[in-house]
C-alpha atoms as a PDB file:
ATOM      1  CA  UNK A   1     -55.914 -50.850 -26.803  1.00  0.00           C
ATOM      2  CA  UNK A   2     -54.705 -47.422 -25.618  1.00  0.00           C
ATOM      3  CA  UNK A   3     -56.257 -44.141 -24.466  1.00  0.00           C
ATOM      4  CA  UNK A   4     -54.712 -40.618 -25.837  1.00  0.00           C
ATOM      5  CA  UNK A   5     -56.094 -37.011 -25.337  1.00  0.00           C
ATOM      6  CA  UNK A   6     -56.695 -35.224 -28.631  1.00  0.00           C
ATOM      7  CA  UNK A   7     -56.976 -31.839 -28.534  1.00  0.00           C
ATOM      8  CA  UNK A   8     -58.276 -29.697 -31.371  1.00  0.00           C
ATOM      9  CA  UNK A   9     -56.532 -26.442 -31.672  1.00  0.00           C
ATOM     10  CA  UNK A  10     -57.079 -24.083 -35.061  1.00  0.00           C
ATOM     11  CA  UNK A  11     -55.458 -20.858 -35.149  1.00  0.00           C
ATOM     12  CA  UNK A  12     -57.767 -19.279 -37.034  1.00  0.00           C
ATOM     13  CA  UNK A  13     -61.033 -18.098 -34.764  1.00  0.00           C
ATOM     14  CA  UNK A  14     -64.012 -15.675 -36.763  1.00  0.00           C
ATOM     15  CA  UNK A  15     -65.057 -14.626 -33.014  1.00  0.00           C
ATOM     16  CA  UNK A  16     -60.870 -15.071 -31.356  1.00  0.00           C
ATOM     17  CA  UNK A  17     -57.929 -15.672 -34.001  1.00  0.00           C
ATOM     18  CA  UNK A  18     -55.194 -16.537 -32.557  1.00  0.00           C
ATOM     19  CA  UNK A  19     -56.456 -17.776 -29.698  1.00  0.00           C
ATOM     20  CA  UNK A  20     -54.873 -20.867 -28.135  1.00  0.00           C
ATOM     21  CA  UNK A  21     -51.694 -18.999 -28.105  1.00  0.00           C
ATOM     22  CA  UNK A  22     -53.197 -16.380 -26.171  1.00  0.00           C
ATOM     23  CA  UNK A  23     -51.556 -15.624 -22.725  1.00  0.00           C
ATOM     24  CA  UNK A  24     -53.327 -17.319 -19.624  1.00  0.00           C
ATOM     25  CA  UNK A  25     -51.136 -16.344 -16.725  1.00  0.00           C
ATOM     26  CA  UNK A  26     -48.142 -15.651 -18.722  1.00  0.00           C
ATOM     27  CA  UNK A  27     -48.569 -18.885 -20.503  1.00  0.00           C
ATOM     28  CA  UNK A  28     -49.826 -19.815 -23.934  1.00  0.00           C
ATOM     29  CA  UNK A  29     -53.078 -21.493 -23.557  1.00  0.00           C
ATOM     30  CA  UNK A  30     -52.711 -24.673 -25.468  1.00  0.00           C
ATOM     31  CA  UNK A  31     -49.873 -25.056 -23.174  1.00  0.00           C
ATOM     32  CA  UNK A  32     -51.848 -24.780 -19.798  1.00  0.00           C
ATOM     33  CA  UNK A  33     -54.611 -27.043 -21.312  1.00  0.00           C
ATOM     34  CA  UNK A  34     -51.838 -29.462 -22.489  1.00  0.00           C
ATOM     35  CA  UNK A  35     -50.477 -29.269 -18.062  1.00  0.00           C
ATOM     36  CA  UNK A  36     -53.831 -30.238 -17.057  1.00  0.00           C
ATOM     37  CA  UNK A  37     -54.122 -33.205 -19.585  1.00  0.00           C
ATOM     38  CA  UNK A  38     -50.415 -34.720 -18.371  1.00  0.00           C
ATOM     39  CA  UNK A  39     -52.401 -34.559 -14.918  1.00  0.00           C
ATOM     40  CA  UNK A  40     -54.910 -37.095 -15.844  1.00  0.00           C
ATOM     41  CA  UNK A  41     -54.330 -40.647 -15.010  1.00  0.00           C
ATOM     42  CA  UNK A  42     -55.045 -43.613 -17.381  1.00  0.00           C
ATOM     43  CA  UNK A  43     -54.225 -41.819 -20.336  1.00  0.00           C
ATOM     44  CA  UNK A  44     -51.346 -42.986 -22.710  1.00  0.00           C
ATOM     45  CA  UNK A  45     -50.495 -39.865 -24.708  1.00  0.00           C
ATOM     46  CA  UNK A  46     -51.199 -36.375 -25.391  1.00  0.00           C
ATOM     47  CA  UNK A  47     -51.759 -34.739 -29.126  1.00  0.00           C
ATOM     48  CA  UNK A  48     -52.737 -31.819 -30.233  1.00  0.00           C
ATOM     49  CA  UNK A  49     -54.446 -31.873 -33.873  1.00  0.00           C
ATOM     50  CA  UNK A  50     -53.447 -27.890 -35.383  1.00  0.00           C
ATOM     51  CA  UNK A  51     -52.984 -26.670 -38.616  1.00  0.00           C
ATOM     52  CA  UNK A  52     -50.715 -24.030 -37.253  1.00  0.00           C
ATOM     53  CA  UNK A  53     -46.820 -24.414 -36.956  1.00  0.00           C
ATOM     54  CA  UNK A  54     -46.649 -21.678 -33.920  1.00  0.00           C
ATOM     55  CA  UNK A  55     -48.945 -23.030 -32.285  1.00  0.00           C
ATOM     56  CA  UNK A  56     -47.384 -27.086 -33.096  1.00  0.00           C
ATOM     57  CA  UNK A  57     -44.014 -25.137 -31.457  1.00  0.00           C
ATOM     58  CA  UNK A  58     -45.269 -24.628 -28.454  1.00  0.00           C
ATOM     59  CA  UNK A  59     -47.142 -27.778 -28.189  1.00  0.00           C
ATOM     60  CA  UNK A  60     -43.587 -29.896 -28.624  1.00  0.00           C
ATOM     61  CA  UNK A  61     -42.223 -27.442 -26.215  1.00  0.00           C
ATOM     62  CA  UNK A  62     -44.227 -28.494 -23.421  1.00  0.00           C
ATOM     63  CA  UNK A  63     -43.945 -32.088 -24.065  1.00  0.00           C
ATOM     64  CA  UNK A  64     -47.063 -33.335 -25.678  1.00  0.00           C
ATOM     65  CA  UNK A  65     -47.156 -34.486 -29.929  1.00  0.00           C
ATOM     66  CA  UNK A  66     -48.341 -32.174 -32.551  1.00  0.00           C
ATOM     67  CA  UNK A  67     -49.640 -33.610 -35.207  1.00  0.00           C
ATOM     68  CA  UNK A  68     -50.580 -31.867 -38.299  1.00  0.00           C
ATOM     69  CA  UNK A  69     -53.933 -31.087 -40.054  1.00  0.00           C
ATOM     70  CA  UNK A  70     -55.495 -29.391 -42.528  1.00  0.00           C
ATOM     71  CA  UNK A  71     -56.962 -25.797 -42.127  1.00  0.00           C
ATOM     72  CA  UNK A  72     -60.083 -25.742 -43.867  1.00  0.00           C
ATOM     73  CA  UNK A  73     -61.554 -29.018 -42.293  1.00  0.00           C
ATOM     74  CA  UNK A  74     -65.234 -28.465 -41.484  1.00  0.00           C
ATOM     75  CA  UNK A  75     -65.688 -29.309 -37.912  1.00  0.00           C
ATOM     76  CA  UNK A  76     -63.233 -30.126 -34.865  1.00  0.00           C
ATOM     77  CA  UNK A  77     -64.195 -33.591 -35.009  1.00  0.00           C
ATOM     78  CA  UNK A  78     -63.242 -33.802 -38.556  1.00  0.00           C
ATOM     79  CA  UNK A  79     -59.797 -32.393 -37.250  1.00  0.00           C
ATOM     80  CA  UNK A  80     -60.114 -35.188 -34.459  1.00  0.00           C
ATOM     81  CA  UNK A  81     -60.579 -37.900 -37.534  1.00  0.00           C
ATOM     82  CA  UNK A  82     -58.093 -36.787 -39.800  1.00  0.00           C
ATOM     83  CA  UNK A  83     -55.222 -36.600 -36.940  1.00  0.00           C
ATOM     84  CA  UNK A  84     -56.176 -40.108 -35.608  1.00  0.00           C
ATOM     85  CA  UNK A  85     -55.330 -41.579 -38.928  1.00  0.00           C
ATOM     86  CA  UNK A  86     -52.309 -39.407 -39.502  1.00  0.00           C
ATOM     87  CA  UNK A  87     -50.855 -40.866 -35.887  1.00  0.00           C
ATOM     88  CA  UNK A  88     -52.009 -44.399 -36.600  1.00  0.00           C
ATOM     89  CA  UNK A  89     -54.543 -44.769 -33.956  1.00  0.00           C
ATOM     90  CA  UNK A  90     -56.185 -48.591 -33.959  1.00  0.00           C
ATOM     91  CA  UNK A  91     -59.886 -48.828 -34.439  1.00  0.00           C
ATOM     92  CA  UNK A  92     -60.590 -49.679 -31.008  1.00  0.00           C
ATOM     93  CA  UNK A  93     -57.923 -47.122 -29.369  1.00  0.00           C
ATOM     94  CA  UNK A  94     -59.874 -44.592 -27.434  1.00  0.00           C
ATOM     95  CA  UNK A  95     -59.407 -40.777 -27.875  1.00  0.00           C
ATOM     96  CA  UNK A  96     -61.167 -38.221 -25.126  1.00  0.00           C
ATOM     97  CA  UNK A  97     -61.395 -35.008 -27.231  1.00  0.00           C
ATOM     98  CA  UNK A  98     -60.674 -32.027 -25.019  1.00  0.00           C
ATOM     99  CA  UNK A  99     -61.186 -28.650 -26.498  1.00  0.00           C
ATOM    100  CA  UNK A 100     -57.907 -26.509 -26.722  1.00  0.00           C
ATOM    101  CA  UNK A 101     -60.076 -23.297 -25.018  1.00  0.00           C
ATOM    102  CA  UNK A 102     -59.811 -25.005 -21.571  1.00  0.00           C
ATOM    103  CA  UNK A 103     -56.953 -24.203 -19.598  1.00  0.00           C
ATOM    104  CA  UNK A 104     -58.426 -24.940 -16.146  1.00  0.00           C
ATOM    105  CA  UNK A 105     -60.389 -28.316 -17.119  1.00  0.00           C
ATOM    106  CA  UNK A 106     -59.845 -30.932 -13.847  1.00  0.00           C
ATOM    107  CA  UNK A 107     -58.347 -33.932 -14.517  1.00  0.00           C
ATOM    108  CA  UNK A 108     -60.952 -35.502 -12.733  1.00  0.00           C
ATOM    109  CA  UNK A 109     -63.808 -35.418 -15.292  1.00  0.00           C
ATOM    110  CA  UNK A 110     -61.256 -36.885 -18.028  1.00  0.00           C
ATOM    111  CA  UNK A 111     -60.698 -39.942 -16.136  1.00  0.00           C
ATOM    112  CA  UNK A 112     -64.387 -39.976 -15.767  1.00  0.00           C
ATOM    113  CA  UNK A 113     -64.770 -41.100 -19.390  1.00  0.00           C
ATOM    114  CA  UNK A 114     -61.587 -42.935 -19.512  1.00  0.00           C
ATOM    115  CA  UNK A 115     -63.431 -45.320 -16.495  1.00  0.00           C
ATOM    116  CA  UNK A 116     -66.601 -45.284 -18.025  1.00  0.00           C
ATOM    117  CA  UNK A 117     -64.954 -47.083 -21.407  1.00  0.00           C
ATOM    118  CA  UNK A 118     -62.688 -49.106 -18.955  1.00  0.00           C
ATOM    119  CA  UNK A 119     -66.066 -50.532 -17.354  1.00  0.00           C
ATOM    120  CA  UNK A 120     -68.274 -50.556 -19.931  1.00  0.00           C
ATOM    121  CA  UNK A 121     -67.078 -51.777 -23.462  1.00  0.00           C
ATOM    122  CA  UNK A 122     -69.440 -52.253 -25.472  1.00  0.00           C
ATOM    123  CA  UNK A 123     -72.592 -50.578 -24.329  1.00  0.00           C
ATOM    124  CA  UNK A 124     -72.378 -47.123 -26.202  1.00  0.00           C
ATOM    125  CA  UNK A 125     -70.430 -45.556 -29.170  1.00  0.00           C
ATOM    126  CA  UNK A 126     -69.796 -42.053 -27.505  1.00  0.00           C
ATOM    127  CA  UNK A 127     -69.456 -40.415 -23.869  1.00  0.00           C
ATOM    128  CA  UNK A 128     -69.423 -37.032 -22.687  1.00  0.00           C
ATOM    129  CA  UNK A 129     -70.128 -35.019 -19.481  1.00  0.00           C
ATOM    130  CA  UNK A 130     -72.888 -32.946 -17.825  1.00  0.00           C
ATOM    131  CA  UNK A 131     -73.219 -30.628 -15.071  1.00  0.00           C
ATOM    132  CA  UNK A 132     -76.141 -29.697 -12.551  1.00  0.00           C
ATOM    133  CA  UNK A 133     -76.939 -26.333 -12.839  1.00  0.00           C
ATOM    134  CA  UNK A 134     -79.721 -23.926 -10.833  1.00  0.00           C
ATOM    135  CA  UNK A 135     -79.025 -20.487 -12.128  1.00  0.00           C
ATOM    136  CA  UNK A 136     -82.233 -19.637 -14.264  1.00  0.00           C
ATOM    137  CA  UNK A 137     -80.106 -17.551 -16.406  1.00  0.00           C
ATOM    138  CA  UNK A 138     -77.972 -20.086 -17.062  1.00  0.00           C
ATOM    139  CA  UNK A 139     -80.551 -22.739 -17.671  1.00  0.00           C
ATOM    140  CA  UNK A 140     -82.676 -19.985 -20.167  1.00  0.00           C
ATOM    141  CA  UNK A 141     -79.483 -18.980 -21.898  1.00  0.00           C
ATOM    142  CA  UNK A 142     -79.151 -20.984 -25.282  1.00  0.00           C
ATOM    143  CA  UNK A 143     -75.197 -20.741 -25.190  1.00  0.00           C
ATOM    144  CA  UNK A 144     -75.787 -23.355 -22.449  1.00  0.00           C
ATOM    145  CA  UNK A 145     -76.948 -26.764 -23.790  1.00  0.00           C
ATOM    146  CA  UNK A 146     -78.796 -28.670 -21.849  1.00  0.00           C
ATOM    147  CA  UNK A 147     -79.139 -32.483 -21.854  1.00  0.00           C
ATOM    148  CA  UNK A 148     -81.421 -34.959 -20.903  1.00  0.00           C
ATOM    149  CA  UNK A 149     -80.635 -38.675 -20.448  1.00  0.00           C
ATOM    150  CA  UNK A 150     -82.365 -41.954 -19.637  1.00  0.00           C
ATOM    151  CA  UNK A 151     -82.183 -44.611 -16.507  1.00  0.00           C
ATOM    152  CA  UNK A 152     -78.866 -45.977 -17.786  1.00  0.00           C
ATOM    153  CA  UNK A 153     -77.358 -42.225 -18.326  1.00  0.00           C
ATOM    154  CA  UNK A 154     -77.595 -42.512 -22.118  1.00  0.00           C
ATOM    155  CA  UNK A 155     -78.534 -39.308 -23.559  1.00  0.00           C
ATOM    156  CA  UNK A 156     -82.183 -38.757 -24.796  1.00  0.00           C
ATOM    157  CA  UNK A 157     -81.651 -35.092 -26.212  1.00  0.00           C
ATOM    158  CA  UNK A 158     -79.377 -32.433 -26.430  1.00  0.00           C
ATOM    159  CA  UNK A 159     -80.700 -28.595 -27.002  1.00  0.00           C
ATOM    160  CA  UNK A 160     -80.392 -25.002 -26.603  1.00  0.00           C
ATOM    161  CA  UNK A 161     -83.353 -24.596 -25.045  1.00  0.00           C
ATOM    162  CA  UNK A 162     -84.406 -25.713 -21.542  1.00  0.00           C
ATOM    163  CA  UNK A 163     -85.372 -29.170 -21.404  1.00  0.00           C
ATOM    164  CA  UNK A 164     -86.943 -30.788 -19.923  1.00  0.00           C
ATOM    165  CA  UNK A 165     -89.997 -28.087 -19.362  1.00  0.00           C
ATOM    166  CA  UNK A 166     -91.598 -28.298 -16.315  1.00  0.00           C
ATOM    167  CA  UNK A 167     -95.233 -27.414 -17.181  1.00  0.00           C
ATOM    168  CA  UNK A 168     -96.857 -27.512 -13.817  1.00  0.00           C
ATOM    169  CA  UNK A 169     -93.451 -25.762 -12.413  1.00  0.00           C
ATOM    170  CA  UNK A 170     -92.636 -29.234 -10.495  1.00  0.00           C
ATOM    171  CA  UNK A 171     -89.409 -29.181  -9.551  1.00  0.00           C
ATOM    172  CA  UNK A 172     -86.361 -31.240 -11.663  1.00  0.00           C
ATOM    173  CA  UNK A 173     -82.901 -31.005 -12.465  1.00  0.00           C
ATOM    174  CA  UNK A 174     -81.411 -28.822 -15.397  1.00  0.00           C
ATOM    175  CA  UNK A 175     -78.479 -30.299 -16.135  1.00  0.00           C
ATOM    176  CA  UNK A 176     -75.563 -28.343 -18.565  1.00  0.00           C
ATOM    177  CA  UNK A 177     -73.285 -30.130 -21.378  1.00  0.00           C
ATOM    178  CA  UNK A 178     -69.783 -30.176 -20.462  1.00  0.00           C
ATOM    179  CA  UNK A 179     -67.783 -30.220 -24.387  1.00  0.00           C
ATOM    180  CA  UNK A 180     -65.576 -33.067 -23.568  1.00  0.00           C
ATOM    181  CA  UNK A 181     -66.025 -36.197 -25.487  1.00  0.00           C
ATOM    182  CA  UNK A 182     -64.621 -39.787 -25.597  1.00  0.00           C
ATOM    183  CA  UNK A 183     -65.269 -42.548 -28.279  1.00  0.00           C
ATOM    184  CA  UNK A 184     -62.975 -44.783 -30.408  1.00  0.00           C
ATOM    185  CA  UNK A 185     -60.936 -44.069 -33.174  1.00  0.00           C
ATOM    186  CA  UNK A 186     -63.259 -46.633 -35.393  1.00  0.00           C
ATOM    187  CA  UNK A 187     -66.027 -44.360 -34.477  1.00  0.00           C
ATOM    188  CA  UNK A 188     -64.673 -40.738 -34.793  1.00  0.00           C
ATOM    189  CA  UNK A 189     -64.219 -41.984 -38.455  1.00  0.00           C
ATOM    190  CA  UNK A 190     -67.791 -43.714 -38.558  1.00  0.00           C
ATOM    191  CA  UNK A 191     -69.393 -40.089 -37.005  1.00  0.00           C
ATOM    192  CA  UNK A 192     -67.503 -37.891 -39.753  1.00  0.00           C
ATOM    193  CA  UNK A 193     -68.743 -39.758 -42.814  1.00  0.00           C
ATOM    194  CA  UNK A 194     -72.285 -39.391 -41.721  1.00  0.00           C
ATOM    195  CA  UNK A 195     -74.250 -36.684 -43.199  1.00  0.00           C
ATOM    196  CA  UNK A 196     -75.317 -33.902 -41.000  1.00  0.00           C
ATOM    197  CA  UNK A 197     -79.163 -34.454 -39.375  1.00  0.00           C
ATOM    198  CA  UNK A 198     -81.913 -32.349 -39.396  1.00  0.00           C
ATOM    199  CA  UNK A 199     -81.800 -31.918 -35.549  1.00  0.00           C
ATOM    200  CA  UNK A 200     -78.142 -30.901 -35.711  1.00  0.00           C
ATOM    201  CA  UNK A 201     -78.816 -28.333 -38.719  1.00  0.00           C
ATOM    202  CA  UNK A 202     -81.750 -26.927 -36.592  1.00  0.00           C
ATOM    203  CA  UNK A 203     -79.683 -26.673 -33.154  1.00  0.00           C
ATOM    204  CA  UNK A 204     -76.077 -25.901 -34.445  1.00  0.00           C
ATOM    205  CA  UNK A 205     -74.888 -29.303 -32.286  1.00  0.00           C
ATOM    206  CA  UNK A 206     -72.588 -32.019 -33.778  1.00  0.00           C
ATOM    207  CA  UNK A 207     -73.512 -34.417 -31.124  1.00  0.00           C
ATOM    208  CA  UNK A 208     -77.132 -34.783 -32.461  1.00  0.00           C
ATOM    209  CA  UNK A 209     -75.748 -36.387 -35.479  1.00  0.00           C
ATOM    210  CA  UNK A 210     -74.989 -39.475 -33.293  1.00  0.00           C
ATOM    211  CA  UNK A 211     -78.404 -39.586 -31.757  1.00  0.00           C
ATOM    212  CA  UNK A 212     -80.122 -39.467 -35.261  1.00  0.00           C
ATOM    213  CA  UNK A 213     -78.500 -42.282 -36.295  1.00  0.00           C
ATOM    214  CA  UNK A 214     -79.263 -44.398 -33.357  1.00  0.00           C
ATOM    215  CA  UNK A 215     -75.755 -44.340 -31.743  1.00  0.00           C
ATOM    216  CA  UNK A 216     -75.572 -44.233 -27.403  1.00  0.00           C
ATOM    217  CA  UNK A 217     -74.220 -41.589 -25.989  1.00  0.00           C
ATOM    218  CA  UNK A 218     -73.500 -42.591 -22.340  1.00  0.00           C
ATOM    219  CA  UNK A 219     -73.271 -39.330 -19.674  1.00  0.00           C
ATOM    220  CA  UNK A 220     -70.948 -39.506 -17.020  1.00  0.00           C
ATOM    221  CA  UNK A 221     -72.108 -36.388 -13.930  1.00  0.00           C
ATOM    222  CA  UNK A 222     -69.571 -34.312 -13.246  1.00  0.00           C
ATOM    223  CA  UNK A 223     -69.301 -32.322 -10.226  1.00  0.00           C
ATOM    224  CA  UNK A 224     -67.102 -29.395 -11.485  1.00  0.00           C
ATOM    225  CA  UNK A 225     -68.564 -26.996 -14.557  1.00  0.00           C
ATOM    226  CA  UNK A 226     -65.919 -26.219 -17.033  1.00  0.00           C
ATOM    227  CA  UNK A 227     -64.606 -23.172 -17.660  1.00  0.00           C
ATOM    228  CA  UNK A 228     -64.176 -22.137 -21.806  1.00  0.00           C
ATOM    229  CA  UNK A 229     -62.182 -18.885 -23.369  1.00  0.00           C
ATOM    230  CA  UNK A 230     -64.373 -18.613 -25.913  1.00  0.00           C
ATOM    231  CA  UNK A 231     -63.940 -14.306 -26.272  1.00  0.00           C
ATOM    232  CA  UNK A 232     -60.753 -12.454 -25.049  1.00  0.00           C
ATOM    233  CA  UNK A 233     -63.483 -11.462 -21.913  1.00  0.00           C
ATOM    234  CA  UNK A 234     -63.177 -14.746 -20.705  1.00  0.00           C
ATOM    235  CA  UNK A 235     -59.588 -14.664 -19.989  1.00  0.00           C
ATOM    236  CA  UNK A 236     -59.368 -13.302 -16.612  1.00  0.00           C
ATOM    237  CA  UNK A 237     -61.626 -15.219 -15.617  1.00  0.00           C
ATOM    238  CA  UNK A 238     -59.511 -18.383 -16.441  1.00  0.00           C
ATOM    239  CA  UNK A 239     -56.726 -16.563 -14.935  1.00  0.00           C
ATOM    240  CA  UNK A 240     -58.932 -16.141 -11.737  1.00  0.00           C
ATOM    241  CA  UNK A 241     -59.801 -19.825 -11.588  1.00  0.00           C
ATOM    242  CA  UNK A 242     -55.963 -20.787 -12.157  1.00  0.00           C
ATOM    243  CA  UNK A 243     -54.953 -18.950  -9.761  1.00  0.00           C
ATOM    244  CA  UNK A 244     -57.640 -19.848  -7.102  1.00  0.00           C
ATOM    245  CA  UNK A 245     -57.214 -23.561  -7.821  1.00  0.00           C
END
């Protein structure tokens, strides 16, 4: 068994084309998110899955794979699936899916899934990461998902909204979704031939599919947010955190 990054990059962006080749400190940023992945220990290769041959260019150039994919795939994870076949990934190999929009991701909260599959085979299909927040803004603003999990830190719910709801205002902690992901190559194939859910059609989150079809999702706290270019205004502030870290 062996552990690779995978990182979904698509050129084309309704709200940001272009944008993993966008500059971040004079770099391209699927570059500077591909530095940060060679950082993390425990992991036995880094791909990126584009449909873009610029963007596959600079990928080779700074010493990670490229691997192909088609451009009008549906979802990222779909891109995840189809490039895990195309490199020849085992069943039980395990990929951590980092997101090609985060150029100042720590190391740190990769290895925190690649452990949590190290030390726990067997008990869930799927991990992923969640933060402690405070700020009510934050916690009321539905571009923030929230999660909720149980005893053993396997997720209960995932939403835009704020759960859970305090009704008599007692104090409890909010805690954000961090978009990282880990599972096996068996099951990124599994996840994408099951039919989208009712709770993920109503909340616009891929994740829910799992949970709707009884899969474990185990949550691993991080103590670092994440920091996503999701609209060119979000570039300095990557640019701040790079340079501050």
């Amino acid at each position: 068994m062996k552990t690779v990054i995978l990182i979904p990059a698509r050129f084309g962006s309704t709200r940001f084309p272009g944008k993993p080749l966008t500059l971040i400190n004079g770099k391209p940023m699927i570059e500077r998110v591909i530095e940060r992945a060679k950082l993390t220990k425990g992991a036995d290769a880094i791909y990126v899955a584009t449909d873009d041959k610029r963007i596959a260019d600079v990928v080779e150039s700074a010493g990670a794979f490229a691997v192909m994919t088609d451009s009008d795939l549906p979802s990222g994870t779909d891109r995840i699936n189809q490039a895990a076949q195309r490199i020849g990934l085992n069943d039980e190999d395990i990929i951590i899916n980092l997101q090609g929009d985060q150029p100042v991701v720590d190391p740190n909260t990769l290895e925190q899934l690649i452990e949590l599959f190290k030390n726990h085979p067997g008990e869930f299909e799927m991990a992923t990461l969640a933060f402690q927040i405070t700020d009510a803004k934050q916690i009321a603003d539905p571009n923030q998902v929230k999660v909720v999990f149980d005893n053993q830190h396997n997720a209960l719910y995932f939403s835009r909204s704020t759960i859970p709801h305090g009704r008599d205002q007692a104090e409890f902690p909010v805690y954000k979704h961090l978009g990282i992901y880990g599972y096996s190559a068996g099951f990124v194939n599994t996840f994408a031939h099951l039919p989208m859910g009712r709770l993920e059609s109503l909340e616009k989150l891929e994740q829910l599919r799992a949970l709707e079809n009884g899969y474990k999702i185990r949550i691993a706290i991080s103590g670092i947010d994440s920091t996503e270019v999701d609209t060119p205004s979000d570039v300095q502030r990557a640019e701040q955190t790079l340079q501050l870290g």
